[in-house]
N, C-alpha and C. Protein backbone atom coordinates (compact mmCIF):
# COMPACT_ATOMS: atom_id res chain seq x y z
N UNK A 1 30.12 73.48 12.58
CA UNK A 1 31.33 73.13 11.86
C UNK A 1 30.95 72.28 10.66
N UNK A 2 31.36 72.84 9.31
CA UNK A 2 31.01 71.67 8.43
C UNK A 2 32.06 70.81 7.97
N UNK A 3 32.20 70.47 6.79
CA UNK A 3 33.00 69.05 6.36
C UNK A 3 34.49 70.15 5.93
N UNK A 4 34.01 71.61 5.30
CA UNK A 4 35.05 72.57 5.21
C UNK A 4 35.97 72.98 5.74
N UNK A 5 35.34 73.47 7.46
CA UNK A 5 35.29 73.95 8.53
C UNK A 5 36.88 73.92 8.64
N UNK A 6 37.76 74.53 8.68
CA UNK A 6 39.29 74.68 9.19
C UNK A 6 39.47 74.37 10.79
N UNK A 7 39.99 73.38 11.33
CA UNK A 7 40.01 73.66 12.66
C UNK A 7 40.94 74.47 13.54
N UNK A 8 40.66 75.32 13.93
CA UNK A 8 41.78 76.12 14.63
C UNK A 8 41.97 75.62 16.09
N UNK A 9 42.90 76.47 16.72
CA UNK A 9 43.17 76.02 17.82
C UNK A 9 42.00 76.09 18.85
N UNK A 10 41.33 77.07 19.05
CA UNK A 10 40.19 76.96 19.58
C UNK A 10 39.45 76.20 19.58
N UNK A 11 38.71 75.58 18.85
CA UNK A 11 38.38 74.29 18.12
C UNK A 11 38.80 73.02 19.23
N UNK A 12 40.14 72.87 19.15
CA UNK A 12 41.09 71.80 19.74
C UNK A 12 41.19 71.96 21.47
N UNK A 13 41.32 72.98 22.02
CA UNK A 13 41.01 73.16 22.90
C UNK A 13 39.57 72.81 23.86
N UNK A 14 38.57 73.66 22.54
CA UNK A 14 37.33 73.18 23.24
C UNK A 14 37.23 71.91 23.14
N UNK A 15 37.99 70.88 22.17
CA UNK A 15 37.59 69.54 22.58
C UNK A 15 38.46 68.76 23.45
N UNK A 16 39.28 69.56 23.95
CA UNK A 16 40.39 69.01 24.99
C UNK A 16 39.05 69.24 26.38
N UNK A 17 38.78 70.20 26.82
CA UNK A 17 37.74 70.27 27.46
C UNK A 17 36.24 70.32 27.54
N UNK A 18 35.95 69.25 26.45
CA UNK A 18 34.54 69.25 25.93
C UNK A 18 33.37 70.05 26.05
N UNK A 19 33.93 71.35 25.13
CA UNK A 19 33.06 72.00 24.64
C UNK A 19 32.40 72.00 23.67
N UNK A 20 33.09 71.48 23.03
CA UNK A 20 32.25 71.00 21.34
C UNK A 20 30.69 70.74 21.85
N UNK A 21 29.65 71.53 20.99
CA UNK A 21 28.89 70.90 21.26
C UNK A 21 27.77 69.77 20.41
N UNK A 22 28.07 69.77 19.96
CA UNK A 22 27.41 68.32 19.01
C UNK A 22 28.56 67.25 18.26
N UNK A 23 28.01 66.51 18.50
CA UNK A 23 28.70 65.44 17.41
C UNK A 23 29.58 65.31 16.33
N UNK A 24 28.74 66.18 15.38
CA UNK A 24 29.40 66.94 14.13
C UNK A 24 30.78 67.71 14.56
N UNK A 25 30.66 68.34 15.83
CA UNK A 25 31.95 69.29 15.56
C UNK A 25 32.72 68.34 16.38
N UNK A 26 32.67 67.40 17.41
CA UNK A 26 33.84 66.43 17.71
C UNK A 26 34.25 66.01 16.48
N UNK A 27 33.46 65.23 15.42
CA UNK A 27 33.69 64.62 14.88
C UNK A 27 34.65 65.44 13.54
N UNK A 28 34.49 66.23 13.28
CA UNK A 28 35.30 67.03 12.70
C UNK A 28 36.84 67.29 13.27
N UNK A 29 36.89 67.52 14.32
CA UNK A 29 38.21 67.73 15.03
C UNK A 29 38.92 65.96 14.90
N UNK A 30 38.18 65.33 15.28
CA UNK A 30 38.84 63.76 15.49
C UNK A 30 39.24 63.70 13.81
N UNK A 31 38.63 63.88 12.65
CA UNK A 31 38.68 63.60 11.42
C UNK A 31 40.06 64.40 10.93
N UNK A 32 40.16 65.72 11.48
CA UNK A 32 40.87 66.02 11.22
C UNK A 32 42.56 65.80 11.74
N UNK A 33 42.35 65.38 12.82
CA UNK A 33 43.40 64.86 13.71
C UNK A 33 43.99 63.82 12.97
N UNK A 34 43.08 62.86 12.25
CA UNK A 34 43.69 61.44 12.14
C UNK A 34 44.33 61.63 10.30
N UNK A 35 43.48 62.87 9.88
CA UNK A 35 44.50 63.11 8.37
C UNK A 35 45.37 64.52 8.33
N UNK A 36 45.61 64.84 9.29
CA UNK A 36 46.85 65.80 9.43
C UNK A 36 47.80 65.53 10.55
N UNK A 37 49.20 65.54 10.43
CA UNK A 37 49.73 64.77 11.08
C UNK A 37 50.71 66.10 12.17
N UNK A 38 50.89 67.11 11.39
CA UNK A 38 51.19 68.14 12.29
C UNK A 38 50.16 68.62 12.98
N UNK A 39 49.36 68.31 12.74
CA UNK A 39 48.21 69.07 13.90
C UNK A 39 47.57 68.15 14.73
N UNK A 40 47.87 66.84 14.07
CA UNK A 40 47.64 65.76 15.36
C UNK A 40 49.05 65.90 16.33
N UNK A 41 50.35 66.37 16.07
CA UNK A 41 51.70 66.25 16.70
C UNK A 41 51.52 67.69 17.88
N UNK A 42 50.79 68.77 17.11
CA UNK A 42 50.90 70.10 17.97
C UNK A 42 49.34 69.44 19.01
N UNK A 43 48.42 69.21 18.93
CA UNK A 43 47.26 68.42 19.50
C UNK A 43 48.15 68.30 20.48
N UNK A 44 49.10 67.01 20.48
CA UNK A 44 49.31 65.95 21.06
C UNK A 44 50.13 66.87 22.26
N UNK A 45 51.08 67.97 21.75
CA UNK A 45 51.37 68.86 22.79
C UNK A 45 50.54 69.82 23.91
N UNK A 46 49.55 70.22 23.14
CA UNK A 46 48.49 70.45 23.85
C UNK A 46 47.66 69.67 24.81
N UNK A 47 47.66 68.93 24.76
CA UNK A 47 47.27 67.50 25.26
C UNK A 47 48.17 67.42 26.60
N UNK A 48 49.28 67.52 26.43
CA UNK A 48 50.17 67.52 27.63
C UNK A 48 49.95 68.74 28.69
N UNK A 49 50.21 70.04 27.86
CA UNK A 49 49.96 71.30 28.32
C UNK A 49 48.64 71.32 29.29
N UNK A 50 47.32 71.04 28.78
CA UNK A 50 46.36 70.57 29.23
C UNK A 50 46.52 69.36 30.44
N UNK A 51 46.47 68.57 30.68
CA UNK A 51 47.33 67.68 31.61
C UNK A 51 48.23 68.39 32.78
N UNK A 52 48.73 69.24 32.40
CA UNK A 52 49.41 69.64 33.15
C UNK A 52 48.47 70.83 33.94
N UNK A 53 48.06 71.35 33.24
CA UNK A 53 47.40 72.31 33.88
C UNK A 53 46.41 72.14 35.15
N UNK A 54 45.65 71.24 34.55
CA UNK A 54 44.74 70.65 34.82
C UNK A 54 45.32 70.29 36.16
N UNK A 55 46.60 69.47 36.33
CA UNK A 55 47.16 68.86 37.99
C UNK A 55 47.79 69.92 38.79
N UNK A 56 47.70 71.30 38.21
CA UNK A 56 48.12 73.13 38.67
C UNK A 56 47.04 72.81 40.14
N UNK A 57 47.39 73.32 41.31
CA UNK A 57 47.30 73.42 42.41
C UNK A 57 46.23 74.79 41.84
N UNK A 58 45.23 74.90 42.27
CA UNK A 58 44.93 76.58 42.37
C UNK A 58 45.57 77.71 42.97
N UNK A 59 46.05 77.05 44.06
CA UNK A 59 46.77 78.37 44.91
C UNK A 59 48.38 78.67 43.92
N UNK A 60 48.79 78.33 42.55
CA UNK A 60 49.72 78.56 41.57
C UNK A 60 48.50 79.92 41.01
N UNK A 61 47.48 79.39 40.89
CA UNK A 61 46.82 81.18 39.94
C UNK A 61 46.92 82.57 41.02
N UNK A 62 46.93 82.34 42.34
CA UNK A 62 46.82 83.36 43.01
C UNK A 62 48.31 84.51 43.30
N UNK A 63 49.46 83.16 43.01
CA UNK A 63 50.63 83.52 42.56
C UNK A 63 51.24 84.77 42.22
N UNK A 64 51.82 85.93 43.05
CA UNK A 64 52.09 87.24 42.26
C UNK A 64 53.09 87.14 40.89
N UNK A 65 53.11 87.61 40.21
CA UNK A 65 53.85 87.65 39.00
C UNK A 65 55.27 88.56 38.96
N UNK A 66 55.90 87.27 39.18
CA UNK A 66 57.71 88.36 39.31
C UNK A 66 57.57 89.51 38.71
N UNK A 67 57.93 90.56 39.31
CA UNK A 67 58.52 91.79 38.74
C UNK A 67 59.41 91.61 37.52
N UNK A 68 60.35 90.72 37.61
CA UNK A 68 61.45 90.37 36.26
C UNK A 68 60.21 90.38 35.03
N UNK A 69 59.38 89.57 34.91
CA UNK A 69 58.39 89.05 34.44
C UNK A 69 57.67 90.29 33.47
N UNK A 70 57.27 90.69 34.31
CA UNK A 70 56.10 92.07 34.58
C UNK A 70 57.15 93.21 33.69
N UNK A 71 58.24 93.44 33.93
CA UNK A 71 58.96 94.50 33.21
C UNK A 71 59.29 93.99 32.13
N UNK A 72 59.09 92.40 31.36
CA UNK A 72 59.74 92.21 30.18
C UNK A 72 57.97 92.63 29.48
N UNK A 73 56.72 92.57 30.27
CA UNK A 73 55.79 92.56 29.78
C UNK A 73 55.68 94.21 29.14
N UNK A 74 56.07 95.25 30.23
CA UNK A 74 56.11 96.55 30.03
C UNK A 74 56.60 97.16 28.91
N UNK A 75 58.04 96.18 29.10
CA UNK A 75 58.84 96.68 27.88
C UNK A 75 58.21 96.21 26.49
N UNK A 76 57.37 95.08 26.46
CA UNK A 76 57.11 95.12 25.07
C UNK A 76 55.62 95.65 24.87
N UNK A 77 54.98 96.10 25.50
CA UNK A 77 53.77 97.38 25.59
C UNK A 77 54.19 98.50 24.88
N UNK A 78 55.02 99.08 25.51
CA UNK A 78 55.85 100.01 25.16
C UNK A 78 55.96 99.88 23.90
N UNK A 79 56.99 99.05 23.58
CA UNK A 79 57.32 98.90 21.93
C UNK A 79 56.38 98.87 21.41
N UNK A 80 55.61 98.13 21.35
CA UNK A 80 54.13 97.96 20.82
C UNK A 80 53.06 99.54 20.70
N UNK A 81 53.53 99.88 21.19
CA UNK A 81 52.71 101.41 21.37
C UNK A 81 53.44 102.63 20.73
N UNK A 82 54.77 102.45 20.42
CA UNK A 82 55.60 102.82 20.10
C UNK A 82 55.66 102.98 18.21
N UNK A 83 55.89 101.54 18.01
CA UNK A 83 55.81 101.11 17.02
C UNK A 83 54.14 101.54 16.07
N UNK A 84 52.96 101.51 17.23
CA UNK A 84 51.53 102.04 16.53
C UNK A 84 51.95 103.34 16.39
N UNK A 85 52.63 104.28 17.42
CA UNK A 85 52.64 105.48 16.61
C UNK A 85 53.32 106.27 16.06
N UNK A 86 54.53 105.32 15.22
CA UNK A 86 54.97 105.46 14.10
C UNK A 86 54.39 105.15 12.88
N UNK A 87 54.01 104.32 13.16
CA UNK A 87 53.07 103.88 12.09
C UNK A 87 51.43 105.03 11.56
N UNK A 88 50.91 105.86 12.79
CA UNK A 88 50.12 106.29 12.47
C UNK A 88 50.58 107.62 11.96
């Protein structure tokens, strides 16, 4: 990451769970945190999201996925597939 370096969300994430791996690229994310103030505010949500996750029981991932759920997912596959082949 250099002094350029855009931080994206990925970025923010990996330093929510310290992946960053050197210095330089924490230090880039922290730099950038403290002179942008919407992306220290969306951070700061992430931050929670993270937190939260983090206190997720495991037996919540093994969880089947409502059917309600699952058919709003279908339906927008669909569209999505739909929409590519009109387009092609």
């Amino acid at each position: 990451m250099t002094e350029t370096h855009t931080i994206s969300y990925q970025d923010l994430w990996d330093y929510l769970d310290g992946l960053l791996d050197t210095p330089e690229a924490r230090r880039a994310v922290e730099t950038a945190l403290m002179r942008n103030e919407v992306l220290a505010a969306e951070f700061s949500l992430m931050r929670a999201q993270h937190r939260v996750l983090n206190q997720t029981p495991a037996s919540v991932e093994r969880e089947a996925v409502p059917e309600r759920l699952l058919n709003v997912v279908r339906r927008a596959r669909r569209a999505v597939a739909a929409g590519d082949a009109k387009a092609g």
